[in-house]
C-alpha atoms as a PDB file:
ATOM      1  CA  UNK A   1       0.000   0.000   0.000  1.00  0.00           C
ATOM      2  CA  UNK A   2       1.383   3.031  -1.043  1.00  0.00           C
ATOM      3  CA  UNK A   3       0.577   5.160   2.420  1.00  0.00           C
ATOM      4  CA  UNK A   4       2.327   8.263   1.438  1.00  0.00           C
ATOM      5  CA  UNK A   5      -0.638   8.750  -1.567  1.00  0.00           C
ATOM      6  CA  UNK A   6      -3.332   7.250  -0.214  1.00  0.00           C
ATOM      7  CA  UNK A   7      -6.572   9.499   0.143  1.00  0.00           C
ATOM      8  CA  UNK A   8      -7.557   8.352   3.513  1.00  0.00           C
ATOM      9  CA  UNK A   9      -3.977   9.318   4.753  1.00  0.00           C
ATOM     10  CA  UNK A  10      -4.066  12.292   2.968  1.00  0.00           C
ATOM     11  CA  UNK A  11      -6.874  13.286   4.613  1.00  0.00           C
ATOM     12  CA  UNK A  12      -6.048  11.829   8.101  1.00  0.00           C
ATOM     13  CA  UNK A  13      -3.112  14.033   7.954  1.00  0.00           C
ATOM     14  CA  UNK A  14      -4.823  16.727   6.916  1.00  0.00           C
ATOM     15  CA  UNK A  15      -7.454  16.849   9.364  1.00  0.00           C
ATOM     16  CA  UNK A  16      -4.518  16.295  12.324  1.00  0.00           C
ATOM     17  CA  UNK A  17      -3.578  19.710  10.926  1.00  0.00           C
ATOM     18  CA  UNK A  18      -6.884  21.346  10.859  1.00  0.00           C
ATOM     19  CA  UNK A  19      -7.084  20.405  14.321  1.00  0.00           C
ATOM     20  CA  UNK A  20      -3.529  21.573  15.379  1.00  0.00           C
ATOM     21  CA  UNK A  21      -4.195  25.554  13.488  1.00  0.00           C
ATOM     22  CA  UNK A  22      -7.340  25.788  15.479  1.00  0.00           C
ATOM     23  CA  UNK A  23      -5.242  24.902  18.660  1.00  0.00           C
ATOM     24  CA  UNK A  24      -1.863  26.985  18.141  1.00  0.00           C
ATOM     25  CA  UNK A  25      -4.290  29.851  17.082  1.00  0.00           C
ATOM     26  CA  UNK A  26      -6.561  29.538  19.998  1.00  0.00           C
ATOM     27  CA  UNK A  27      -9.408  29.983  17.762  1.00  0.00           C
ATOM     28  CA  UNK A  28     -11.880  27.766  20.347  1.00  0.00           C
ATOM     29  CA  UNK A  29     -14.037  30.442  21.854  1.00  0.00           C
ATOM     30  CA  UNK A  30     -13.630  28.198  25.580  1.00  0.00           C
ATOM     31  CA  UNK A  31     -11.853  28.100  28.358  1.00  0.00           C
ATOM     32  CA  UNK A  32      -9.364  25.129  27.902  1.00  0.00           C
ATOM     33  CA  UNK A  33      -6.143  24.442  28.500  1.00  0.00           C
ATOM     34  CA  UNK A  34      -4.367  25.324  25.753  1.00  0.00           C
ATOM     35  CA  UNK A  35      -0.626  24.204  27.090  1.00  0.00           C
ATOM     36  CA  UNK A  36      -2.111  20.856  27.902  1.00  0.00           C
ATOM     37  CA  UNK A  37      -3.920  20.083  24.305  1.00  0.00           C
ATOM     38  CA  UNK A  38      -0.748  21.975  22.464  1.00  0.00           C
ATOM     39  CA  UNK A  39       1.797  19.164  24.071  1.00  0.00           C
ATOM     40  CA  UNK A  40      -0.885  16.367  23.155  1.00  0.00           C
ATOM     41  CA  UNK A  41      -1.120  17.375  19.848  1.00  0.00           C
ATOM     42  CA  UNK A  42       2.725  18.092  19.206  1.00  0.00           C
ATOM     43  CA  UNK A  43       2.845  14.107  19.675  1.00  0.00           C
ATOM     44  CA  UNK A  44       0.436  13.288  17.435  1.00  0.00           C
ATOM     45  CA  UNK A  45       1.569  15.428  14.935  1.00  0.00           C
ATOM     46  CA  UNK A  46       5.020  13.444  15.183  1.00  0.00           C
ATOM     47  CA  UNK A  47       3.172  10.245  14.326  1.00  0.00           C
ATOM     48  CA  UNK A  48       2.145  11.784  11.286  1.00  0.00           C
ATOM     49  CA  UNK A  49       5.405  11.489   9.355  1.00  0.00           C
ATOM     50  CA  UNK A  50       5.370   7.339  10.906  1.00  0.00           C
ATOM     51  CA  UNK A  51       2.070   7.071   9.584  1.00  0.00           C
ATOM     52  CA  UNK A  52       2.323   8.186   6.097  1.00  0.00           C
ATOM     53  CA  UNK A  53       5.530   6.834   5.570  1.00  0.00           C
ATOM     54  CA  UNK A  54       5.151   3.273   6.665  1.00  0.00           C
ATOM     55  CA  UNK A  55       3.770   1.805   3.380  1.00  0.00           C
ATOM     56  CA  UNK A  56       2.252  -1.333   5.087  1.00  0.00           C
ATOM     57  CA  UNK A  57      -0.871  -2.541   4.511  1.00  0.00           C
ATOM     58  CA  UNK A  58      -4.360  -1.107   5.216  1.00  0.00           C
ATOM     59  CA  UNK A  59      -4.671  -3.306   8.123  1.00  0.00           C
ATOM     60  CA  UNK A  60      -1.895  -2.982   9.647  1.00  0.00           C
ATOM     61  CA  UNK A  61      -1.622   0.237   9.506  1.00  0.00           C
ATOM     62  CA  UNK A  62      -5.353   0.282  11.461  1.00  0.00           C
ATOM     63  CA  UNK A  63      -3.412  -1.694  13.991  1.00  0.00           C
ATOM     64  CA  UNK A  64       0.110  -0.145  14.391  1.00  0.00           C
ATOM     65  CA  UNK A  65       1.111   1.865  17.622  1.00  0.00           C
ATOM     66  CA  UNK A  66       1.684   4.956  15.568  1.00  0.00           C
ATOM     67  CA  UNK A  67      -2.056   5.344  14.364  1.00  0.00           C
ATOM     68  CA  UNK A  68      -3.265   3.618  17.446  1.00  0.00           C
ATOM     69  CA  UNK A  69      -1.563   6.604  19.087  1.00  0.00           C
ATOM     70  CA  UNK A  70      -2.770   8.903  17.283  1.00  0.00           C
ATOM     71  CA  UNK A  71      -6.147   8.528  16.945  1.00  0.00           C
ATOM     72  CA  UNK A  72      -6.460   7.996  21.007  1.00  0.00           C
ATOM     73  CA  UNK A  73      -4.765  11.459  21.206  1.00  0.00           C
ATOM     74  CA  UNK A  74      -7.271  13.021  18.859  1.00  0.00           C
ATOM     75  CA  UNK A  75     -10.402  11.482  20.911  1.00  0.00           C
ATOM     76  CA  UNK A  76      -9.302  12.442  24.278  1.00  0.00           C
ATOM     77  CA  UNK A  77      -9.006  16.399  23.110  1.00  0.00           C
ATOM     78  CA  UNK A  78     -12.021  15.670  21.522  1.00  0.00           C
ATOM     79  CA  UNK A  79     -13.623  14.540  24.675  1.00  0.00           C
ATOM     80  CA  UNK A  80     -12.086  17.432  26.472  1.00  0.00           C
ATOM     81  CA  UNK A  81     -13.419  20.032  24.495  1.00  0.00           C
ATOM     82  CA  UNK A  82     -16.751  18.645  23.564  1.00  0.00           C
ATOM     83  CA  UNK A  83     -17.097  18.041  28.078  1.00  0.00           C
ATOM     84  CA  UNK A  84     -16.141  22.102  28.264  1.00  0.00           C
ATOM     85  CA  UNK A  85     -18.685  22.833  25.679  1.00  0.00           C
ATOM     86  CA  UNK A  86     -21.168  20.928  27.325  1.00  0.00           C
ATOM     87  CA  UNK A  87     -20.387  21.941  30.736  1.00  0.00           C
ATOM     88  CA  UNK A  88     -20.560  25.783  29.923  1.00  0.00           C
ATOM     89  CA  UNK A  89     -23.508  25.423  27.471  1.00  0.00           C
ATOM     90  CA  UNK A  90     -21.424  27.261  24.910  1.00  0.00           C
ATOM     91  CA  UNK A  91     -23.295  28.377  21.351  1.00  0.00           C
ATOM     92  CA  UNK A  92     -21.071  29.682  17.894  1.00  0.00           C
ATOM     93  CA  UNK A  93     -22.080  33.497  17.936  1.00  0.00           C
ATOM     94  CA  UNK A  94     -20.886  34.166  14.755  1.00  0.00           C
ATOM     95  CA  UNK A  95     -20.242  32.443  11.131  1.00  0.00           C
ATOM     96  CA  UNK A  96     -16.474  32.346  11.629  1.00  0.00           C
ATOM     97  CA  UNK A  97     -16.777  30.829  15.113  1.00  0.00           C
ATOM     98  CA  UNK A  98     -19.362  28.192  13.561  1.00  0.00           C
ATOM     99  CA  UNK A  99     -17.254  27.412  10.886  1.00  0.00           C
ATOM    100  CA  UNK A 100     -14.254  26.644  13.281  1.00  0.00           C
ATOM    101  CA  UNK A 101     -16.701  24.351  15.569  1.00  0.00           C
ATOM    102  CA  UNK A 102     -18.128  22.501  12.175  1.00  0.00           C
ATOM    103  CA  UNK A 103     -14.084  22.411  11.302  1.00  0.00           C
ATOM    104  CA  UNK A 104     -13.115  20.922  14.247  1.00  0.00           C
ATOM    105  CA  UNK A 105     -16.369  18.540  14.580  1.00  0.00           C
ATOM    106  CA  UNK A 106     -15.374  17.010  10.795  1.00  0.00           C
ATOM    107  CA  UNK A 107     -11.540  16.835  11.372  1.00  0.00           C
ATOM    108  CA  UNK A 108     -12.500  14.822  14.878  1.00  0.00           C
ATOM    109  CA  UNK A 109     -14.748  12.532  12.719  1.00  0.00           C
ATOM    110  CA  UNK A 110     -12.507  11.949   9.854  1.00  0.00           C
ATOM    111  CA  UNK A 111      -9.149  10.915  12.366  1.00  0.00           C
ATOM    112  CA  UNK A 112     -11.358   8.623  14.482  1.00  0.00           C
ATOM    113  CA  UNK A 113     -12.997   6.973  11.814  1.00  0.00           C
ATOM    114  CA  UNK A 114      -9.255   6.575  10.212  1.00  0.00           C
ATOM    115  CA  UNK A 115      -9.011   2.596  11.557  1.00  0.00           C
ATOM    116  CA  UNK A 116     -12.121   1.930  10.452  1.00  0.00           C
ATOM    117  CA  UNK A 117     -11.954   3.418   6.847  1.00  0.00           C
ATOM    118  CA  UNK A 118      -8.452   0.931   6.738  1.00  0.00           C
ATOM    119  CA  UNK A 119     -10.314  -1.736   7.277  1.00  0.00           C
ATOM    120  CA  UNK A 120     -13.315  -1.561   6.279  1.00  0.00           C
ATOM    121  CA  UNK A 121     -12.936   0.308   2.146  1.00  0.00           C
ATOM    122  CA  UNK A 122     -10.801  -0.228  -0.391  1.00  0.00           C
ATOM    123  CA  UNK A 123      -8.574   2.493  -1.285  1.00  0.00           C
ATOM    124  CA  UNK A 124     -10.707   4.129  -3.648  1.00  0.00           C
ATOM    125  CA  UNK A 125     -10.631   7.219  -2.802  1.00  0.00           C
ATOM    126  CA  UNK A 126     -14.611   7.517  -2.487  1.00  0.00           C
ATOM    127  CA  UNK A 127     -13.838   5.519   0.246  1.00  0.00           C
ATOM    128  CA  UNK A 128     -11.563   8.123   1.930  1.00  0.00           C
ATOM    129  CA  UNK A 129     -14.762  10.278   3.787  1.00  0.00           C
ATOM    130  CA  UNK A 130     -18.047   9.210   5.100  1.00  0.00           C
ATOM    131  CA  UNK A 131     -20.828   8.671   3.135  1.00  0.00           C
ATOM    132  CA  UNK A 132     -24.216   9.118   5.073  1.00  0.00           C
ATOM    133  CA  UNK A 133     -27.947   8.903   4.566  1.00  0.00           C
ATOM    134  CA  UNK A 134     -29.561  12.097   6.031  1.00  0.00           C
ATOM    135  CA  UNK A 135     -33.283  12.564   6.232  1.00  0.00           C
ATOM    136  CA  UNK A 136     -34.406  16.368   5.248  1.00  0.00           C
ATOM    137  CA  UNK A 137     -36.550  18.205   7.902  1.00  0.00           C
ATOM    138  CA  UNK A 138     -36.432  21.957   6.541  1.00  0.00           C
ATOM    139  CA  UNK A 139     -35.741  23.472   3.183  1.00  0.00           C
ATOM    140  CA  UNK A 140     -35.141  27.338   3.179  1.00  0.00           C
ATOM    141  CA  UNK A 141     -33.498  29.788   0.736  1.00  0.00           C
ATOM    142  CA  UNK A 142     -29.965  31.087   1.885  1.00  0.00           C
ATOM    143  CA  UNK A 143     -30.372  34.966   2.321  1.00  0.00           C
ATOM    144  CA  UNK A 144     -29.303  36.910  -0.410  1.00  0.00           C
ATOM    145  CA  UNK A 145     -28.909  34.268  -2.788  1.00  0.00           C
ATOM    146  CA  UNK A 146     -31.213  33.193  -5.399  1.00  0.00           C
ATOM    147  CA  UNK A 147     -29.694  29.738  -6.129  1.00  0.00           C
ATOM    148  CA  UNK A 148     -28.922  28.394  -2.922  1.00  0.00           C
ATOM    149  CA  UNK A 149     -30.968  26.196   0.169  1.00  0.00           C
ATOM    150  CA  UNK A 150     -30.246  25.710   3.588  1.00  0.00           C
ATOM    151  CA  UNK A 151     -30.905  22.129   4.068  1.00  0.00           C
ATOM    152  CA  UNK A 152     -31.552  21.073   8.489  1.00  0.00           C
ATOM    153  CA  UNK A 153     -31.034  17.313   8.261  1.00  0.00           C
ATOM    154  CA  UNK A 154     -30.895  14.445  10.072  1.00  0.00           C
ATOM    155  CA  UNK A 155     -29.069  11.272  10.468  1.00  0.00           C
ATOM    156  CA  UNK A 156     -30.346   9.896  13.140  1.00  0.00           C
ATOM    157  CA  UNK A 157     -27.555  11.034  16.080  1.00  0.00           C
ATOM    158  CA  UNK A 158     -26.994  14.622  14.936  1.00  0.00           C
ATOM    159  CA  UNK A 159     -28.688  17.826  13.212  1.00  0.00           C
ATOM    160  CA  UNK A 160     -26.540  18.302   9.716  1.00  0.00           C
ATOM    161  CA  UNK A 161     -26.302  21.653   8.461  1.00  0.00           C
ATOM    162  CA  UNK A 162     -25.830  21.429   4.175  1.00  0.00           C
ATOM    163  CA  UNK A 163     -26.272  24.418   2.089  1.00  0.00           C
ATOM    164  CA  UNK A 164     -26.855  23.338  -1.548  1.00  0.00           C
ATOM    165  CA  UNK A 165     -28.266  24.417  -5.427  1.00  0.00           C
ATOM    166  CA  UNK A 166     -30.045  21.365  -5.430  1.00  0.00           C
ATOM    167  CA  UNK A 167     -33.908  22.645  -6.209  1.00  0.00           C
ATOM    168  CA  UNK A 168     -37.120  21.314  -5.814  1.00  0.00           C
ATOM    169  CA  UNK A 169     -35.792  19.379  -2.197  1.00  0.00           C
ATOM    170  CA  UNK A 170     -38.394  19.134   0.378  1.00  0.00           C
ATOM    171  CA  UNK A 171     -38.961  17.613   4.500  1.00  0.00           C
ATOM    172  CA  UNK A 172     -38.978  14.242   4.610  1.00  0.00           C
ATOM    173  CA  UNK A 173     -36.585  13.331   1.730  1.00  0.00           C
ATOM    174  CA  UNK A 174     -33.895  10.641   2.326  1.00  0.00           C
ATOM    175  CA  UNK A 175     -30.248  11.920   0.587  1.00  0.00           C
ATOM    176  CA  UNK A 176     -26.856  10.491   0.195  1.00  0.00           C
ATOM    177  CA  UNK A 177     -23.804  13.272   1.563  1.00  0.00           C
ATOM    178  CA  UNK A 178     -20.692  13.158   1.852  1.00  0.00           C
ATOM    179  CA  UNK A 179     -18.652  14.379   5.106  1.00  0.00           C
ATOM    180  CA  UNK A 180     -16.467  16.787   3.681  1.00  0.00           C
ATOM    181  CA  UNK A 181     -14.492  20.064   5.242  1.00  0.00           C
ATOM    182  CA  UNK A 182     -17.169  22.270   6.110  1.00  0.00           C
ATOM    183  CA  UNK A 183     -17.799  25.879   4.144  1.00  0.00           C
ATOM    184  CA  UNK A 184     -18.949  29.204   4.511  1.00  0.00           C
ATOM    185  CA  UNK A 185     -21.694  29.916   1.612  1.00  0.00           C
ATOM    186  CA  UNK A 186     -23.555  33.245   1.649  1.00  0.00           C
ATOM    187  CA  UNK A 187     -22.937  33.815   5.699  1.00  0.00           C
ATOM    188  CA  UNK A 188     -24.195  29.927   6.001  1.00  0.00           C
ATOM    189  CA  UNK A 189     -21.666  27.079   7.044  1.00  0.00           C
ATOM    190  CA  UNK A 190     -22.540  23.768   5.326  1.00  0.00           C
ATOM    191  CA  UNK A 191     -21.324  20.448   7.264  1.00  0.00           C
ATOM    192  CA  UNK A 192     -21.612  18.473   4.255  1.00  0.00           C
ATOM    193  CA  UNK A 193     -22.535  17.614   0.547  1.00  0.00           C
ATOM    194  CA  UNK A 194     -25.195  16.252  -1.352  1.00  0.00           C
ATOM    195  CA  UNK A 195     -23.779  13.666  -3.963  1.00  0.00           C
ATOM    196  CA  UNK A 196     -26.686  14.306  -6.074  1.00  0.00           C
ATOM    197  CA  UNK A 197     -30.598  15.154  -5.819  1.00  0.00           C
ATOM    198  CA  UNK A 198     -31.436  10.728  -5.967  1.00  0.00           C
ATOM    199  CA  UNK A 199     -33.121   9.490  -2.772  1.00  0.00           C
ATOM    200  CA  UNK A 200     -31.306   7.135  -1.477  1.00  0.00           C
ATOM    201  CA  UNK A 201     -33.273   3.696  -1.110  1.00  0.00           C
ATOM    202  CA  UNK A 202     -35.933   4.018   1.689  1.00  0.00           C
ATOM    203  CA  UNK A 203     -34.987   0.296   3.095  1.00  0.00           C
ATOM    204  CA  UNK A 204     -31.518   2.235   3.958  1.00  0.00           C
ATOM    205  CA  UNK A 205     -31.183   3.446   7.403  1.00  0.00           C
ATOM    206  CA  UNK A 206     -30.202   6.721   8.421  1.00  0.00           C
ATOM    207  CA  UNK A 207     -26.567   7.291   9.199  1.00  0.00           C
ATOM    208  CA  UNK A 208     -23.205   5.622   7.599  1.00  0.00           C
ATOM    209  CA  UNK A 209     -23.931   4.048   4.710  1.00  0.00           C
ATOM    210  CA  UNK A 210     -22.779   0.402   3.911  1.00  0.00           C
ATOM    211  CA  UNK A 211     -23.991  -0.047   0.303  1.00  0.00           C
ATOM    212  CA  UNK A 212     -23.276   3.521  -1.540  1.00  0.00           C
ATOM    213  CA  UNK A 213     -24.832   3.868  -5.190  1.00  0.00           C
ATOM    214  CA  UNK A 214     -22.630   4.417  -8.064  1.00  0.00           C
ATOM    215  CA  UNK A 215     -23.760   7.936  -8.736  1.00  0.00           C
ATOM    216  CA  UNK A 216     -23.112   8.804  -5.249  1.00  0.00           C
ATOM    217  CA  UNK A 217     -19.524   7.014  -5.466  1.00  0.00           C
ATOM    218  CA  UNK A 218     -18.651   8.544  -8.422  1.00  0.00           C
ATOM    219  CA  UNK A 219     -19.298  12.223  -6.668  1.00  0.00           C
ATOM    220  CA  UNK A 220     -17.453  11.183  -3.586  1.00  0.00           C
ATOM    221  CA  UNK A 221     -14.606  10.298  -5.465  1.00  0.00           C
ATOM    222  CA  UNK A 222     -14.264  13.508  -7.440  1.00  0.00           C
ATOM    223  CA  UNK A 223     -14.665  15.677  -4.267  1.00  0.00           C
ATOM    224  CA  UNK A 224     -11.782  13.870  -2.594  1.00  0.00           C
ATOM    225  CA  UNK A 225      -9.642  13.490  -5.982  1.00  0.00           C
ATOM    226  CA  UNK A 226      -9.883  17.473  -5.580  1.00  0.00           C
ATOM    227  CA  UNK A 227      -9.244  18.172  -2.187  1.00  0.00           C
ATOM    228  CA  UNK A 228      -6.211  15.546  -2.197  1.00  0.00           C
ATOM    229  CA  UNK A 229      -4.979  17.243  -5.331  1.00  0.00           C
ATOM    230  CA  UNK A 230      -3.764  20.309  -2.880  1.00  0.00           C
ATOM    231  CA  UNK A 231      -2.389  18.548  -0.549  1.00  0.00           C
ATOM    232  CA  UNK A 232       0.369  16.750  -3.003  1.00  0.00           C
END
C-alpha cells in the first residue's frame, strides 16, 4: 500500500492539521487548557510522518502503535473540548466561530474513523470520507442568494447543516452526503454535501452508509480526488 498517496492518509493528515491551526491559534471560543492540548497534539503530529511513511498494509496500519496513538490522542481532546462545551452550554455566535466548531467537529470525525476506513474500504478514494444517509426536515433559501438552500437534516444522532443548489428538495426526503471540510456559503456554514438530488433507497437506514450507489460514489470520489490534489 502506497501510504504516502493514499486518500484516507491524505486526509487523516490533513485533518490532524486542521485540528492543530485551530489549537496553536486559539481559535476555540472556551476556556481550555491550551498548554495541555498543544503538548498532546505536538505528539500526534510526530506520528504523522510514521504514519504516512510506513507503506504497510491497510490493516496494519489500522493496527500499528503509531495510528493507534494517534487517533487515542485526537479522541481524548475531543472529549475534552466537547465536556467544556457541554459543561458551559457554549453556542457559535458568529459564522467564523461556527465554521471553526463545524471544522473541528469534521476533522475529529474523519481521524477517528481513520481505523475503520483501513479496514473496512478499499482504497478508492470515495472511500476516503463518510458517506451518510440524512433525512431532510427543513428546506429554506440562503439569504441573499437566489440559487442556494439551507438544508436542516438528520441522520439519526446529529442535526446536519448542508447548504446546496439542489432545487425542488423538500422535509422528509432521504439523501446520500458526503462528510467533507465544512464551508462558509452566503454567511451559512454547510457540514456536508449532497452527492446528487437521488433518494437514497428508503430500506436504507439513516446514518453511515454500507452499500453507496454508483452515482453517489462517483461524486465522492471527485470531491476527494480534488481536495487531495492540494495537498500533493
Amino acid at each position: 500500500m502506497d501510504t504516502a498517496k493514499d486518500a484516507r492518509v491524505l486526509l487523516f493528515e490533513d485533518a490532524i492539521k486542521r485540528i492543530n491551526d485551530i489549537v496553536v491559534n486559539r481559535k476555540l471560543k472556551v476556556h481550555i487548557e491550551y498548554g495541555t492540548l498543544t503538548e498532546t497534539l505536538k505528539t500526534v503530529v510526530g506520528l504523522i510522518y510514521e504514519i504516512k511513511y510506513s507503506y504497510v498494509d491497510a490493516k496494519a496500519l489500522a493496527e500499528s502503535d503509531p495510528t493507534k496513538k494517534a487517533v487515542s490522542g485526537i479522541k481524548g481532546f475531543g472529549d475534552t473540548v466537547r465536556a467544556v462545551v457541554a459543561h458551559t452550554g457554549f453556542k457559535p455566535k458568529t459564522v467564523s466561530e461556527q465554521a471553526t466548531y463545524a471544522e473541528l467537529e469534521y476533522a475529529l470525525r474523519t481521524v477517528t474513523g481513520f481505523p475503520r476506513r483501513l479496514m473496512q474500504s478499499s482504497d478508492d478514494p470515495a472511500y476516503a470520507v463518510d458517506t451518510i444517509a440524512v433525512e431532510i426536515s427543513q428546506v429554506k433559501p440562503v439569504e441573499g442568494s437566489s440559487k442556494l438552500f439551507l438544508c436542516r437534516c438528520t441522520d439519526g444522532t446529529r442535526i446536519w447543516n448542508i447548504v446546496t443548489n439542489i432545487t425542488g428538495l423538500k422535509p422528509g426526503r432521504r439523501l446520500a452526503c458526503a462528510v467533507l471540510p465544512p464551508v462558509e456559503m452566503m454567511g451559512q456554514v454547510s457540514e456536508a454535501m449532497f452527492l446528487g438530488s437521488e433518494p437514497v433507497p428508503s430500506s436504507a437506514p439513516l446514518g453511515l452508509l454500507v452499500s453507496i450507489p454508483t452515482s453517489a460514489l462517483d461524486q465522492a470520489r471527485a470531491h476527494v480526488l480534488e481536495l487531495t490534489r492540494r495537498m500533493t
